[in-house]
Each structure stands twice: as structure tokens, then as C-alpha cells.
Protein backbone atom coordinates (compact mmCIF):
# COMPACT_ATOMS: atom_id res chain seq x y z
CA UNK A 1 -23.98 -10.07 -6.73
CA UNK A 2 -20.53 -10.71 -6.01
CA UNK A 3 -17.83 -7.66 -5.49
CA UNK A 4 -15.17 -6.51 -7.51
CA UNK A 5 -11.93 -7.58 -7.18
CA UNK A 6 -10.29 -4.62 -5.57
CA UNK A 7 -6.80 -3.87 -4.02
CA UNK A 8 -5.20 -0.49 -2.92
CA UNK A 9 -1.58 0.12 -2.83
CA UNK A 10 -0.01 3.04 -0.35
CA UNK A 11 2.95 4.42 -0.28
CA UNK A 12 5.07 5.24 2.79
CA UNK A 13 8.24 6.64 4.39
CA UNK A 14 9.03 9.55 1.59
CA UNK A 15 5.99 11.89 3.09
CA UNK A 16 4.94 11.50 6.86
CA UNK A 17 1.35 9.93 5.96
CA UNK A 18 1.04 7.06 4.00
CA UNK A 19 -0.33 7.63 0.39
CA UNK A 20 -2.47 6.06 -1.99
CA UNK A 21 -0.30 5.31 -5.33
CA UNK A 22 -2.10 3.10 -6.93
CA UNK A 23 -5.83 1.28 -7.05
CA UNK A 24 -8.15 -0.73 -8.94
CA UNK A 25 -10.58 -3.40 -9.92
CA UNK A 26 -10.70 -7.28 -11.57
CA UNK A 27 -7.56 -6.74 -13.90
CA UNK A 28 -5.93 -3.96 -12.77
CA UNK A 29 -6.05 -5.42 -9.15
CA UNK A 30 -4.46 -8.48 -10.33
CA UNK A 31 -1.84 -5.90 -11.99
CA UNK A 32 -1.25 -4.21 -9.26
CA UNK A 33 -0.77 -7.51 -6.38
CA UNK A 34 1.42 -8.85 -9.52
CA UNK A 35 4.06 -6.04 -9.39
CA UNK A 36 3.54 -5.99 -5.79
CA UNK A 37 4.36 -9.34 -5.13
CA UNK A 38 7.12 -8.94 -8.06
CA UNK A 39 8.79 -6.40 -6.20
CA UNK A 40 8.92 -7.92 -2.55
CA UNK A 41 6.25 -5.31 -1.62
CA UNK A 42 3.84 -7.15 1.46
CA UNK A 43 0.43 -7.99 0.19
CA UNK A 44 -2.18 -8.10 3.30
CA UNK A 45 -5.83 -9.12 3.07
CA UNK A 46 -7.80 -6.93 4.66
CA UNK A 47 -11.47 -6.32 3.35
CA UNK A 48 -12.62 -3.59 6.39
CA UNK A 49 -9.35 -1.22 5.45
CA UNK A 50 -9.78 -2.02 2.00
CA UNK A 51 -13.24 -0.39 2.09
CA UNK A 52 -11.75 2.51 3.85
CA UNK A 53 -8.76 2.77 1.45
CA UNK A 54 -11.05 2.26 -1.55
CA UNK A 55 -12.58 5.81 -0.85
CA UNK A 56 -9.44 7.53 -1.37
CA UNK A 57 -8.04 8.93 -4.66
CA UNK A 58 -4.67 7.96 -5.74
CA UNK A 59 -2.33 10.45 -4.40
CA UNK A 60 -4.41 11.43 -2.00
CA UNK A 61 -2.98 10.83 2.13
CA UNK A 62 -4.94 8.73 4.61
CA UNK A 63 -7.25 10.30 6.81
CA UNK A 64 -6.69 10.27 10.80
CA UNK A 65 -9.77 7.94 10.73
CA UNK A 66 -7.51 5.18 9.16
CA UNK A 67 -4.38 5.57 10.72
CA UNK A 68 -4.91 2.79 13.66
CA UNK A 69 -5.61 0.47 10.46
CA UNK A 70 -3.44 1.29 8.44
CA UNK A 71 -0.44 1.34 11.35
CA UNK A 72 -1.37 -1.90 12.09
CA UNK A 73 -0.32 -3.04 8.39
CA UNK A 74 2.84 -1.16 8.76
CA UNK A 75 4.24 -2.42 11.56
CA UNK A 76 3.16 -5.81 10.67
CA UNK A 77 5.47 -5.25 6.87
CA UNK A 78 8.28 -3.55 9.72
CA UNK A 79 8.33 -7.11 11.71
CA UNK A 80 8.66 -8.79 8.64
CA UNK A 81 11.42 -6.73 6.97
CA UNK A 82 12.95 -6.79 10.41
CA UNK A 83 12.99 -2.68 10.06
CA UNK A 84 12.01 -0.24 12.84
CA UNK A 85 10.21 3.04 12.43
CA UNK A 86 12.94 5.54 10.45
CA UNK A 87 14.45 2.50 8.65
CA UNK A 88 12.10 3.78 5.20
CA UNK A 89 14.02 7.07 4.79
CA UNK A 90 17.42 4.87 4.77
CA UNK A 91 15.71 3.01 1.64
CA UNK A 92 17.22 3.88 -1.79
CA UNK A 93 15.33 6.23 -4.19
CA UNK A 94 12.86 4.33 -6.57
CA UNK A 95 13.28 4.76 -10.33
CA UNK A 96 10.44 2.85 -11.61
CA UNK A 97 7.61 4.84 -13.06
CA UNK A 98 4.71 2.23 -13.48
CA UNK A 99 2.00 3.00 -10.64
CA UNK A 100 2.10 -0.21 -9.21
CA UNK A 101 5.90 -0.30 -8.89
CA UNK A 102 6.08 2.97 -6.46
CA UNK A 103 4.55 1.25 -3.38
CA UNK A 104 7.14 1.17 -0.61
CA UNK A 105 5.04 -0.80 2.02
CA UNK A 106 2.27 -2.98 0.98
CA UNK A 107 -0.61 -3.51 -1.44
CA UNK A 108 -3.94 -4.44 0.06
């Protein structure tokens, strides 16, 4: 049986652990790369954090368990915004309210 079609979406820079602010499956997964993608928000493939990620409620922090994975994924979006670490709190304010749309770093 094949799995669902997952994807996880944190949120980081406006707390001091990144957050879960969004997940699903099959449609809402789409949904949520969609706006992603529509936003300029990094999408990474990664199946082994995913399964850690998926655990997680949405608003809920990462544990310390995840935070070598999921600083890997961080400094990867950092290289490619050409940011360094303390950039995020320079970003302006969000005013979207959709789920999907409040992901500052990347959807996975």
C-alpha cells in the first residue's frame, strides 16, 4: 500500500524554535506546497524529517530530537536567500491568515 501524500510546513524566526503551522495529506499537501511555492517559501524533500515532523501538532515547537534535522533545512533556505542567522527578525510582519501562507522558512 502506497503512503499518503504528506508535507509539513514550520514556521521560524518570530519564536526561538521552529513551529509547525501547517500539515496535511493528498489534497491538502498539494495545498499547502502550492502556497508554499506561491509565496517563495523553500520546499525540501525530505521523507526521514517528514516522519519526524508528521508527529507534531500544528502549533506545536520541534522537539530537541529534531533540531540537527531540521537546522540542516534552515541553513540550507539561509544559503539560498543569501540571509545569515538574525536576518528572520529583520523580515516584515505577515498579514496573511490562510495556514499555509504563515510559513516563514520552508514546507517539507
Amino acid at each position: 500500500m502506497k503512503a499518503p501524500f504528506e508535507a509539513v510546513a514550520l514556521e521560524y524566526g518570530k519564536q526561538k524554535t521552529p513551529r509547525v503551522v501547517a500539515k496535511g495529506q493528498e489534497e491538502l499537501a498539494l495545498r499547502i506546497i502550492t502556497e508554499a511555492k506561491r509565496q517563495g517559501i523553500y520546499v525540501a524533500e525530505d521523507p526521514q524529517l517528514l516522519a519526524l515532523l508528521s508527529r507534531l501538532d500544528v502549533g506545536e515547537e520541534i522537539t530537541q530530537d529534531m533540531y540537527t534535522a531540521v537546522a540542516v533545512i534552515l541553513s540550507w533556505v539561509y544559503w539560498l536567500k543569501g540571509m545569515q542567522p538574525g536576518d528572520e527578525a529583520k523580515a516584515e510582519p505577515e498579514t496573511e491568515t490562510d495556514p499555509a501562507s504563515k510559513a516563514d522558512q520552508a514546507s517539507l
